[in-house]
C-alpha atoms as a PDB file:
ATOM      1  CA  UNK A   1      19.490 -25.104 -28.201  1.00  0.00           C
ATOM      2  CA  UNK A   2      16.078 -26.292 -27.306  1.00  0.00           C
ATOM      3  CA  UNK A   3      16.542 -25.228 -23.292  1.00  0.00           C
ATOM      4  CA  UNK A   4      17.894 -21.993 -24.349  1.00  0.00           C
ATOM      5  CA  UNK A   5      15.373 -20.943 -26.385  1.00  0.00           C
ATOM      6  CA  UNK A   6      12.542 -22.218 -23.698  1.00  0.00           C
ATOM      7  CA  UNK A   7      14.660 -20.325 -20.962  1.00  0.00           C
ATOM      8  CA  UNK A   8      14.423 -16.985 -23.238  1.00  0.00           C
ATOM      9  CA  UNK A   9      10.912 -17.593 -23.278  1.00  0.00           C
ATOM     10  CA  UNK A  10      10.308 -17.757 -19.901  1.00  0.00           C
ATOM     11  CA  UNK A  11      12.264 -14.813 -19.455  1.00  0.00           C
ATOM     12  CA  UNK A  12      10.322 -12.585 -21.548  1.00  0.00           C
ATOM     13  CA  UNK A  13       7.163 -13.969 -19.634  1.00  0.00           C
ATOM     14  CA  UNK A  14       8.348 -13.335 -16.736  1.00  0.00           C
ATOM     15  CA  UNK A  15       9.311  -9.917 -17.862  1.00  0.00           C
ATOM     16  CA  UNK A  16       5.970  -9.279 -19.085  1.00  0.00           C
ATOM     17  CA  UNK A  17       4.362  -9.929 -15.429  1.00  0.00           C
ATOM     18  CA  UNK A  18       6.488  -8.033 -13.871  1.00  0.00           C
ATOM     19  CA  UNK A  19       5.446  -5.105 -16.020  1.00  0.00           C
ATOM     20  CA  UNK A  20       2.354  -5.638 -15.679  1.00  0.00           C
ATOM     21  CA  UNK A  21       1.783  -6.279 -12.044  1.00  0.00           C
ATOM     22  CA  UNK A  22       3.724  -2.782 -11.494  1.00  0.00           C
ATOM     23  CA  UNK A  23       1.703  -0.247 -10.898  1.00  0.00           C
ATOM     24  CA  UNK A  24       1.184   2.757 -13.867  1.00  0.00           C
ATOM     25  CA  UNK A  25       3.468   5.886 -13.589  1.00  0.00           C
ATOM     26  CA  UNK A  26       1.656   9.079 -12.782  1.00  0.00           C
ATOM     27  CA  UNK A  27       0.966  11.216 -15.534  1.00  0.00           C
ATOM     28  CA  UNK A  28       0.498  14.527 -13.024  1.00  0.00           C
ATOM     29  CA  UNK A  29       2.543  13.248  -9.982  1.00  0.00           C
ATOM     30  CA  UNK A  30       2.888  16.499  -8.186  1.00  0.00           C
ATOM     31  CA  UNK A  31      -1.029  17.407  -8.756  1.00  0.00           C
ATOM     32  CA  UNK A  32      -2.187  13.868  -8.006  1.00  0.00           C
ATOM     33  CA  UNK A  33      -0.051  13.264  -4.501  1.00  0.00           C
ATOM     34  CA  UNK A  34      -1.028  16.736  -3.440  1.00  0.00           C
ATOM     35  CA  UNK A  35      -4.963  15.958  -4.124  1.00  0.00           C
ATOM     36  CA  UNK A  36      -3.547  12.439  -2.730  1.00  0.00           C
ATOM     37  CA  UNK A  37      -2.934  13.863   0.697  1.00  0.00           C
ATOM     38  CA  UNK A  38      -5.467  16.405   1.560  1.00  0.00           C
ATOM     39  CA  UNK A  39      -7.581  13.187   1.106  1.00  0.00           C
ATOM     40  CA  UNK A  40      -6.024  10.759   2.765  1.00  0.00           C
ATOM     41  CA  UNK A  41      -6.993  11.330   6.734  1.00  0.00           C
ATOM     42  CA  UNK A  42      -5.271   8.007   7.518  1.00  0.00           C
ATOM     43  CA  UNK A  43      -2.029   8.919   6.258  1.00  0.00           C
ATOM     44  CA  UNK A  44      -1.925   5.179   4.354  1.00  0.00           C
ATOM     45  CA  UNK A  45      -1.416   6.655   0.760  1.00  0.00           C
ATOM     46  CA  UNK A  46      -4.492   5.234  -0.292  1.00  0.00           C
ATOM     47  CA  UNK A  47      -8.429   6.026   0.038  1.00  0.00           C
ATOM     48  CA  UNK A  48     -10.391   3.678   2.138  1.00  0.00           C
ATOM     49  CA  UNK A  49     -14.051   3.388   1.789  1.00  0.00           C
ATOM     50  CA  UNK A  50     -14.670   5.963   4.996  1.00  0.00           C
ATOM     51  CA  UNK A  51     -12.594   8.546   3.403  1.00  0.00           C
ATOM     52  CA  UNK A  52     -13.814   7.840  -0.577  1.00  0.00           C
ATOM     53  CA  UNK A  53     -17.311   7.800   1.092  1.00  0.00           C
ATOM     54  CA  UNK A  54     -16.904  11.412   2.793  1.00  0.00           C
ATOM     55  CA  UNK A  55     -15.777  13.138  -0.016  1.00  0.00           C
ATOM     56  CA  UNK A  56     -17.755  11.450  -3.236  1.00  0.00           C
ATOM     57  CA  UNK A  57     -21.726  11.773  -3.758  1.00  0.00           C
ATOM     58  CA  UNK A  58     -23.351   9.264  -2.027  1.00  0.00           C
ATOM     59  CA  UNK A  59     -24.728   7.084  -5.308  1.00  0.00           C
ATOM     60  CA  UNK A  60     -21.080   6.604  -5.910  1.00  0.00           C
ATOM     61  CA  UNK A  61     -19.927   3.028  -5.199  1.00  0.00           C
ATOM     62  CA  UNK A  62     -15.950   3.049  -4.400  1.00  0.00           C
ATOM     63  CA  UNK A  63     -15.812  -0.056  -6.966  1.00  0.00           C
ATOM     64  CA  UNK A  64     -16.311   2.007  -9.711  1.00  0.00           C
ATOM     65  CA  UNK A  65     -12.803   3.607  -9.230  1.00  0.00           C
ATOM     66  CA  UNK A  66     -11.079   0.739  -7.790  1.00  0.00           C
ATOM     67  CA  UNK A  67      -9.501  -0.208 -10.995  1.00  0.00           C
ATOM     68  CA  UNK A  68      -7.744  -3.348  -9.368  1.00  0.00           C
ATOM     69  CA  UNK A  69     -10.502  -4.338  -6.873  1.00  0.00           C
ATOM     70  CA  UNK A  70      -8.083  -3.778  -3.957  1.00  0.00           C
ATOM     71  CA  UNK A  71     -11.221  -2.277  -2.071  1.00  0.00           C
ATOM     72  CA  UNK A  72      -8.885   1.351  -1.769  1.00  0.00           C
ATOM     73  CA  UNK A  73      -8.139   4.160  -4.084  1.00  0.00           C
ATOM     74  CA  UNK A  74      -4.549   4.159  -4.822  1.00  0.00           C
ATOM     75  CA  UNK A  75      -2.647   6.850  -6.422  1.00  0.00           C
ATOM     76  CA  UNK A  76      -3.260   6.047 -10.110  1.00  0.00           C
ATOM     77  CA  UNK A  77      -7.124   5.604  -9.050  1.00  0.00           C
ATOM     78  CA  UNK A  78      -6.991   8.905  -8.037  1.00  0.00           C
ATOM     79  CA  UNK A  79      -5.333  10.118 -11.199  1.00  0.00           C
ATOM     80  CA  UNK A  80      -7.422   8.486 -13.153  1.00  0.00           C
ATOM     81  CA  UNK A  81     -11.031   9.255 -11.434  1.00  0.00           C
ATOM     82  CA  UNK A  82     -10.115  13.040 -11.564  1.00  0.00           C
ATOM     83  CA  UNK A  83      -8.999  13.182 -15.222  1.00  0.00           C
ATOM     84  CA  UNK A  84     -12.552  11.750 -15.689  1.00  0.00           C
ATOM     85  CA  UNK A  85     -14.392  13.740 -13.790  1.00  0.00           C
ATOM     86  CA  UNK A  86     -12.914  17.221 -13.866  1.00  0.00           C
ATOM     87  CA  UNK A  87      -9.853  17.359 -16.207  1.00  0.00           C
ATOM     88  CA  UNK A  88      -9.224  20.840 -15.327  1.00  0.00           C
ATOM     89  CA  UNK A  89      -8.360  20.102 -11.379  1.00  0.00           C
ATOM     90  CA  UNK A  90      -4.329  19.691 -13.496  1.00  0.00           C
ATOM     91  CA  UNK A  91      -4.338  23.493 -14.054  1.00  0.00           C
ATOM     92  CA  UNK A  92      -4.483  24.065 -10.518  1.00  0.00           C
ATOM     93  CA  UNK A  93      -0.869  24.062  -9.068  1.00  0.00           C
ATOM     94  CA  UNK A  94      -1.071  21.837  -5.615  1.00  0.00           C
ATOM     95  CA  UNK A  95      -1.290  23.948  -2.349  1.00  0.00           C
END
């Protein structure tokens, strides 16, 4: 009963980092992929420092975005850092 018990346990845990190391759904996929591209010159799906640097003012480390200190802006990032700074980019329908 004992090994069962311990073997549901580590189960859950390892259910728990699983979920966690995922990365978070997109609240405003088809806004924040379009945005996504048009910003990505690399065509990496992500923001390096070069392409961050081009298009943010220039007192703005990339760090402050980089939620998981990955040293690029991923997808969520993106979300995120836009719903902060202008929340009304969403009402714009991608082009």
């Amino acid at each position: 009963m004992r090994w069962v018990v311990l073997g549901l346990a580590a189960a859950i845990m390892l259910g728990a980092v699983v979920h966690l190391l995922r990365p978070p759904s997109l609240r405003y996929p088809e806004q924040t992929m379009a945005l996504m591209a048009a910003m990505d010159d690399d065509g990496d799906g992500r923001l390096g420092e070069l392409e961050f640097r081009r298009r943010a003012p220039a007192a703005t480390p990339l760090g402050v975005f980089d939620l998981d200190a990955s040293g690029h802006i991923e997808a969520h990032e993106l979300e995120a850092m836009m719903l902060l700074v202008d929340p009304l980019w969403l009402a714009h329908s991608p082009r």
